[in-house]
Protein backbone atom coordinates (compact mmCIF):
# COMPACT_ATOMS: atom_id res chain seq x y z
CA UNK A 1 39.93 6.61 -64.55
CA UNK A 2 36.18 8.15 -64.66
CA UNK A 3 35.19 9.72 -61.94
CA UNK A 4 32.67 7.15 -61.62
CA UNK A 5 35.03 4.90 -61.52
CA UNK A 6 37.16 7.13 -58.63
CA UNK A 7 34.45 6.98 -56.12
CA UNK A 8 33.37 2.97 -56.61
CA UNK A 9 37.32 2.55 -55.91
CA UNK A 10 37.74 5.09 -52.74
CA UNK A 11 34.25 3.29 -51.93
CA UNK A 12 35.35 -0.42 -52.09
CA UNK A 13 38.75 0.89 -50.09
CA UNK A 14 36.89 1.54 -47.33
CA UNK A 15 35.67 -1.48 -47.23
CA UNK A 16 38.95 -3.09 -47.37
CA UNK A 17 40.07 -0.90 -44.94
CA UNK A 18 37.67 -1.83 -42.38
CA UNK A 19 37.22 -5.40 -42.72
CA UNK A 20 40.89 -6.79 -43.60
CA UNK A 21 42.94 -3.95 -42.69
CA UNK A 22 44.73 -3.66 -46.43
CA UNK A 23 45.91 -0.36 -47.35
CA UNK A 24 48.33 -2.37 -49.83
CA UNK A 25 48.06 -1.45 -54.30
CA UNK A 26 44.97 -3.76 -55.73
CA UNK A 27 47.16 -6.07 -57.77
CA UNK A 28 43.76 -7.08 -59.86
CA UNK A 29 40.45 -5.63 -60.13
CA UNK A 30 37.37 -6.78 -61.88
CA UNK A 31 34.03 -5.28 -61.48
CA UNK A 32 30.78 -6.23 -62.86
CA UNK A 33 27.48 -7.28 -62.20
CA UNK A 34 26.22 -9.69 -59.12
CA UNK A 35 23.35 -10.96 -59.90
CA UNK A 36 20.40 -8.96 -61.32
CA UNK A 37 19.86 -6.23 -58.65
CA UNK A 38 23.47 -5.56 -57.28
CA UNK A 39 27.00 -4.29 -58.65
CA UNK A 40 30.49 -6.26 -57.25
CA UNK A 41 34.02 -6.72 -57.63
CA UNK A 42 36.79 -9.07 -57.63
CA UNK A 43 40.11 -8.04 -56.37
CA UNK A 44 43.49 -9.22 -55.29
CA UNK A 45 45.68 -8.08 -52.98
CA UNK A 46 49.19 -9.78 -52.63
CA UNK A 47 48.13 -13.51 -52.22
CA UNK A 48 44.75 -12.74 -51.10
CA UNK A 49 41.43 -12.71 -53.21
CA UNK A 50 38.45 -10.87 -51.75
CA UNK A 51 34.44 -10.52 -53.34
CA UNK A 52 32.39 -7.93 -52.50
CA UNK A 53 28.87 -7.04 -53.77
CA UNK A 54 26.63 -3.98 -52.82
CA UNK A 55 22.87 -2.38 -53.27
CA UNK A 56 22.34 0.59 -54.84
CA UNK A 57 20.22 1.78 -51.37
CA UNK A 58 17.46 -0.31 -52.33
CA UNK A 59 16.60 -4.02 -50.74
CA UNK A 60 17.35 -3.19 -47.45
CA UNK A 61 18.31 -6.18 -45.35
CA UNK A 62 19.49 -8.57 -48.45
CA UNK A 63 22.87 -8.78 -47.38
CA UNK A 64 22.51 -8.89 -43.64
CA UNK A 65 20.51 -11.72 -44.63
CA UNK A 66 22.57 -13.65 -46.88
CA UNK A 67 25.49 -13.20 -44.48
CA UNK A 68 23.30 -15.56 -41.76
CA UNK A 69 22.61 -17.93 -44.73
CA UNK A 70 26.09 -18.36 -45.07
CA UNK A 71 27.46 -18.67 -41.58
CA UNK A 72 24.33 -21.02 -41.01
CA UNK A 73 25.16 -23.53 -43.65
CA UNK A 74 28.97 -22.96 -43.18
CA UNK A 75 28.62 -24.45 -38.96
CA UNK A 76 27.10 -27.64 -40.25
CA UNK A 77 30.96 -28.31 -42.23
CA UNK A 78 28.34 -30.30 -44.68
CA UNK A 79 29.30 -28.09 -47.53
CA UNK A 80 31.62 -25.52 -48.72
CA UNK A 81 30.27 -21.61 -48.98
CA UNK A 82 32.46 -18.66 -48.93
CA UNK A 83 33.87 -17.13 -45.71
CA UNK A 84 31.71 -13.60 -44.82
CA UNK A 85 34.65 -11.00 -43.80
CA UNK A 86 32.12 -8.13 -43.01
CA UNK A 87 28.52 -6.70 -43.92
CA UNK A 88 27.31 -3.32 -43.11
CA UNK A 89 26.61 -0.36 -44.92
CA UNK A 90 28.88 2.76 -46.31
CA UNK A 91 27.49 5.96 -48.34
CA UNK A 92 23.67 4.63 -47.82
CA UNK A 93 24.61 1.31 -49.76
CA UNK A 94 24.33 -2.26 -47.90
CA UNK A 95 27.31 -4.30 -48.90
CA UNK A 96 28.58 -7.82 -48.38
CA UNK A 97 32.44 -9.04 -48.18
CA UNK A 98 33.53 -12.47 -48.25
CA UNK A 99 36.59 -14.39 -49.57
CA UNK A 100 36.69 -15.19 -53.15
CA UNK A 101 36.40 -18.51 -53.98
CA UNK A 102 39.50 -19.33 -57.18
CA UNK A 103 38.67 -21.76 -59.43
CA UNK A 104 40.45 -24.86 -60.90
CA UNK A 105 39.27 -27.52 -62.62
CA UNK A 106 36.85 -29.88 -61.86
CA UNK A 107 37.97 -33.04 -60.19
CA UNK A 108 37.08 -36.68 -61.87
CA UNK A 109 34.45 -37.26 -58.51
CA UNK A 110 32.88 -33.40 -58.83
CA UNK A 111 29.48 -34.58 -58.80
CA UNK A 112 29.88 -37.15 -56.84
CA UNK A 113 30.92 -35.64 -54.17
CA UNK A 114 28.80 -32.48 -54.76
CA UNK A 115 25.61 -35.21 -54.49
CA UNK A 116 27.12 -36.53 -50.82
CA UNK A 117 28.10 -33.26 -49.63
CA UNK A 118 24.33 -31.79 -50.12
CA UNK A 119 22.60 -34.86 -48.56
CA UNK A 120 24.68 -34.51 -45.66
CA UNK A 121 23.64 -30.60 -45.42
CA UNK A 122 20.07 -31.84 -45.76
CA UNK A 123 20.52 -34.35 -42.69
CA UNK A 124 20.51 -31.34 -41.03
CA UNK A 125 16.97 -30.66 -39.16
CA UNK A 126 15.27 -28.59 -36.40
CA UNK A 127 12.61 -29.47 -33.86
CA UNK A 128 11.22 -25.84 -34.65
CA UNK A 129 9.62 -27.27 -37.81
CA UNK A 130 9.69 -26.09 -41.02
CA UNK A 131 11.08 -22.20 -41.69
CA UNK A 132 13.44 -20.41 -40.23
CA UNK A 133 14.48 -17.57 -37.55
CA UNK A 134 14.40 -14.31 -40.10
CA UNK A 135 13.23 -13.35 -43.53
CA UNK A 136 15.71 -13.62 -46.09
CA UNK A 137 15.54 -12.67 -50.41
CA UNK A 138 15.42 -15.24 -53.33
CA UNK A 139 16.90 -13.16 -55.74
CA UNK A 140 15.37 -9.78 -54.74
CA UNK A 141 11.81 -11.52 -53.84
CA UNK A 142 11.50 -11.11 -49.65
CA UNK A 143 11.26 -14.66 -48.50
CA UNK A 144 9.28 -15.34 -45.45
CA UNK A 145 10.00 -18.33 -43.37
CA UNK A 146 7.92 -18.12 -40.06
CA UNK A 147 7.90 -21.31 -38.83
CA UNK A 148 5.24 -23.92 -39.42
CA UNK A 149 4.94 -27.38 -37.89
CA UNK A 150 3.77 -29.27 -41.42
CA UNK A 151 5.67 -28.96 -44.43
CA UNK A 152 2.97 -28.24 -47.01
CA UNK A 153 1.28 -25.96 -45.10
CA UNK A 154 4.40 -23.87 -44.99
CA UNK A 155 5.00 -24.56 -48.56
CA UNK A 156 1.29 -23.21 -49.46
CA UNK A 157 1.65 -20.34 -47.06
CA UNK A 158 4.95 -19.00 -47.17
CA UNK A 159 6.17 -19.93 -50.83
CA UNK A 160 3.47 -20.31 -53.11
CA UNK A 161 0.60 -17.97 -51.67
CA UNK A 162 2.83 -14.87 -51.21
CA UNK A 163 4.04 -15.14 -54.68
CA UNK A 164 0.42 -15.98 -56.59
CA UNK A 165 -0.85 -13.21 -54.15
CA UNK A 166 1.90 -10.13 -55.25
CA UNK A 167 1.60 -11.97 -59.16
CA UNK A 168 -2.42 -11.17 -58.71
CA UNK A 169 -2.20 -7.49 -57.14
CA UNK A 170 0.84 -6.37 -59.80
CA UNK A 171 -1.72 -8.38 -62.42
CA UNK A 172 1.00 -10.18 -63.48
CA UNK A 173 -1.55 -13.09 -63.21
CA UNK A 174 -5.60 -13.15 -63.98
CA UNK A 175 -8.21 -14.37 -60.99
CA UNK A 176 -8.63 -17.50 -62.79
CA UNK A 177 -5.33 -18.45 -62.23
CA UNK A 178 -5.06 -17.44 -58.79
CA UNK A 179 -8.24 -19.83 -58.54
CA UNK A 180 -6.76 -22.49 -59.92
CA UNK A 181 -3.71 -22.05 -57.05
CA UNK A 182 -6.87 -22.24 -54.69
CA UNK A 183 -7.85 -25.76 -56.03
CA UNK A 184 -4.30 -26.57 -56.63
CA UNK A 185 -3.52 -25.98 -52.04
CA UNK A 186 -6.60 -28.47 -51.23
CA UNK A 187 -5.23 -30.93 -53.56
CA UNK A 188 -1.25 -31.09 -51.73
CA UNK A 189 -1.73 -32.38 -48.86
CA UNK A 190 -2.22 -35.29 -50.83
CA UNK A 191 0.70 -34.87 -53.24
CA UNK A 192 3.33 -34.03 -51.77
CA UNK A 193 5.31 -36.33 -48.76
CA UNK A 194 5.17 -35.53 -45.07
CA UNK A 195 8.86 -34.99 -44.26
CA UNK A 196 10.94 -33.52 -41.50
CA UNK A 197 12.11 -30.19 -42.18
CA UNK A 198 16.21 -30.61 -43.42
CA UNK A 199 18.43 -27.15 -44.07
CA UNK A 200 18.38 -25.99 -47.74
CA UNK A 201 20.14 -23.71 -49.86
CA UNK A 202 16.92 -22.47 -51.36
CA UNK A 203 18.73 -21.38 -54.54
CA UNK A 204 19.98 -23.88 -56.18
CA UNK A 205 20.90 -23.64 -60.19
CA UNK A 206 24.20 -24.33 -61.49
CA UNK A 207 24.76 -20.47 -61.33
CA UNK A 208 25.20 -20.99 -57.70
CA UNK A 209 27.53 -24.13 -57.68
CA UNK A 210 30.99 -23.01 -58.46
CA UNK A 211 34.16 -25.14 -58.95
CA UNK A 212 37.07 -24.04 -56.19
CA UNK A 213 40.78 -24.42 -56.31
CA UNK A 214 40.02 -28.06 -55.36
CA UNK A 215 38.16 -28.83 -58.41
CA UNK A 216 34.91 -29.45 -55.36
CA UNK A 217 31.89 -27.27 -55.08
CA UNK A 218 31.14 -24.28 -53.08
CA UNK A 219 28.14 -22.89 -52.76
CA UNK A 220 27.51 -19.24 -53.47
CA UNK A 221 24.14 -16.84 -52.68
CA UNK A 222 22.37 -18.79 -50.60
CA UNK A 223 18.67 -18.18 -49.36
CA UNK A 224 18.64 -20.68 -47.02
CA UNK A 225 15.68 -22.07 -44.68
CA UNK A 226 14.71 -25.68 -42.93
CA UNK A 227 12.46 -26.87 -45.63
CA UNK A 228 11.30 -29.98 -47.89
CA UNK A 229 14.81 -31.45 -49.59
CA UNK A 230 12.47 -32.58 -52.76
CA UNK A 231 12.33 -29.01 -53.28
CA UNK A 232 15.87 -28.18 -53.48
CA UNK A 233 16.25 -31.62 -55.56
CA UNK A 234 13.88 -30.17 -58.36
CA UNK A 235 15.23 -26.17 -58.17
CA UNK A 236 18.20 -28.40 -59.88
CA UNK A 237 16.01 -29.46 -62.11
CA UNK A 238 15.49 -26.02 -63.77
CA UNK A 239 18.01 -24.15 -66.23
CA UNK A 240 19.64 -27.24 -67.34
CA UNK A 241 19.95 -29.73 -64.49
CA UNK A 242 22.53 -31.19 -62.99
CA UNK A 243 25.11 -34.40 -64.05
CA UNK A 244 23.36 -37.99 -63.37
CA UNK A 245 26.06 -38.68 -61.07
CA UNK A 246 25.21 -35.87 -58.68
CA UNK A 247 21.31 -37.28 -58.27
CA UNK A 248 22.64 -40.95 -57.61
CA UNK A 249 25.23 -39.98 -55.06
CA UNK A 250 22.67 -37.94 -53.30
CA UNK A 251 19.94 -40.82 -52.78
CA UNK A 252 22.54 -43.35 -52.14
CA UNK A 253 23.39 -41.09 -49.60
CA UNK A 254 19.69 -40.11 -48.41
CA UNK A 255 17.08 -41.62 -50.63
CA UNK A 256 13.78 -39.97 -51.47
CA UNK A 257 10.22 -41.26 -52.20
CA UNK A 258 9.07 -42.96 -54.72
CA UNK A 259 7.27 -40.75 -57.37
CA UNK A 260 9.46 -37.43 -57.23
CA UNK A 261 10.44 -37.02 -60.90
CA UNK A 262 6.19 -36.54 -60.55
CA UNK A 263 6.15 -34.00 -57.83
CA UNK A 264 9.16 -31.90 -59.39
CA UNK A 265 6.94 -29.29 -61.37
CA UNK A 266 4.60 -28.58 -58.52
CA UNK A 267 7.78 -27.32 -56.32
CA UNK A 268 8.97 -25.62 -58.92
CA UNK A 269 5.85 -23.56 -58.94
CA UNK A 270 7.62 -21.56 -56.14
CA UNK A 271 10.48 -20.54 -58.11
CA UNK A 272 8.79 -20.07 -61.42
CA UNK A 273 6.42 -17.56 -59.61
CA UNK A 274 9.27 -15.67 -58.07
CA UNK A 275 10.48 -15.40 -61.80
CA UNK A 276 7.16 -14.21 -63.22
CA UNK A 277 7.02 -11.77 -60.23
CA UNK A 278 10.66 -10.79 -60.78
CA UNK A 279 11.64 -10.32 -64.54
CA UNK A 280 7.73 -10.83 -66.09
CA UNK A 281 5.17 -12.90 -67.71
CA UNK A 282 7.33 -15.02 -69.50
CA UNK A 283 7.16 -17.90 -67.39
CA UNK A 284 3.77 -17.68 -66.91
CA UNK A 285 3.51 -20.44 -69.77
CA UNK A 286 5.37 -22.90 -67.61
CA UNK A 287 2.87 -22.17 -64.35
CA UNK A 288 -0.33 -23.03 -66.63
CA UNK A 289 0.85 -25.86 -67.62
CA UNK A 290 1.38 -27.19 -64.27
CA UNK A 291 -1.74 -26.25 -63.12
CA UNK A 292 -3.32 -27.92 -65.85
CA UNK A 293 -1.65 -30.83 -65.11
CA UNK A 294 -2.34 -31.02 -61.13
């Protein structure tokens, strides 16, 4: 073993140590990488699977917050996320420890019940309005959610303008397209539905929807606020999308508007402009087009 290698293991022992008391051999250890801007392992100890994932000292707060996203979703019983064991910080590093989540395969009524189980977490809602009661990270992107009374007014201020705004001062994007955002905000009002805020997972791609020893679906790295569902609905959307079944169990279960398959690209603005200000101008392609369109 590297000595590299040494100190992550005396490091993630610690960890152990503190949070589930096991001083027993690691039967099985896998490390690699969580996500783009943290390192983790999988381990077993006797019966017992554990995940943990740390920083390496930068994004201060990421895990702190993504601990609340889970234990926030987790009290509503909607929806299945991983248990959080412990989060805290060791050798300047933030970490995060939670239960692994085994796999089996996927049951005949996956998506079905994947679709029920999320409109249920979105009949969740809060008389604070639209938000929520700290920052949190979408990806590695700080995510404010101060709360806001109308829906698209938090969607203008706290999603799209903070991303066009950091795109235009790294000039990751011209003026003209930050003008065209500017044209784009008088037009939503208009656009986009008037609906009460409902509990999101902010994240979700089939990266984050993983198959558990049931052959059902937990939910994993959540960046979770009270926000518009249609948003959620077309984050699906992206990468690849998500089995038919899953979108008619959902609105049999809590229907949407009429006209969303129209409204889909303008909430995916947000997460194409945390991508652009993320990992580069490659989805900048995808944004003009959209704007061209609305």
């Amino acid at each position: 073993m590297s000595q590299q290698s040494q100190e992550q293991y005396q490091f993630i022992a610690q960890i152990l140590s503190k949070h589930a008391g096991e001083s027993a051999h690691i039967d099985d250890f896998q490390f690699f990488y969580g996500g783009n801007f943290n390192l983790a392992v999988r381990l077993r100890i006797k019966n017992t699977e554990y995940f943990i994932k740390w920083t390496q000292g930068d994004y201060q707060g990421l895990f702190e917050a993504e601990a609340k996203n889970l234990e926030t979703i987790h009290a509503t019983g909607a929806i299945q996320v991983p248990r959080v064991l412990g989060v805290g910080q060791l050798e300047e590093k933030e970490y995060l420890m939670m239960e692994g989540i085994e796999s089996a395969d996927k049951q005949t009524n996956y998506w079905q019940d994947f679709g029920e189980k999320l409109a249920h977490l979105h009949q969740n809602t809060t008389a604070h309005g639209h938000g929520l009661a700290y920052t949190n990270f979408i990806g590695a992107a700080p995510q404010e959610n101060s709360w806001t009374l109308d829906g698209v007014t938090f969607f203008i201020e706290n999603r799209l303008k903070k991303q066009v705004g950091r795109a235009l001062y790294d000039r990751k994007i011209t003026p003209e397209v930050a003008e065209k955002f500017e044209t784009l905000y008088e037009r939503l009002p208009s656009l986009l539905p008037h609906e009460a805020p409902a509990l999101i997972h902010g994240d979700l791609w089939s990266g984050n929807a993983m198959v558990n020893d049931q052959g059902l679906i937990t939910l994993v790295d959540p960046c979770c606020y009270y926000g518009f569902r249609e948003a959620e609905l077309a984050f699906t959307t992206m990468f690849g999308g998500f089995d038919t079944k899953f979108y008619d169990a959902y609105h049999a279960n809590f229907p949407i508007e009429k006209g969303f398959h129209e409204r889909i690209p303008l909430y995916n603005l947000y997460p194409l402009m945390v991508h652009v200000n993320l990992f580069g101008e490659g989805y900048l392609p995808a944004v003009n087009k959209i704007l061209a369109t609305f």
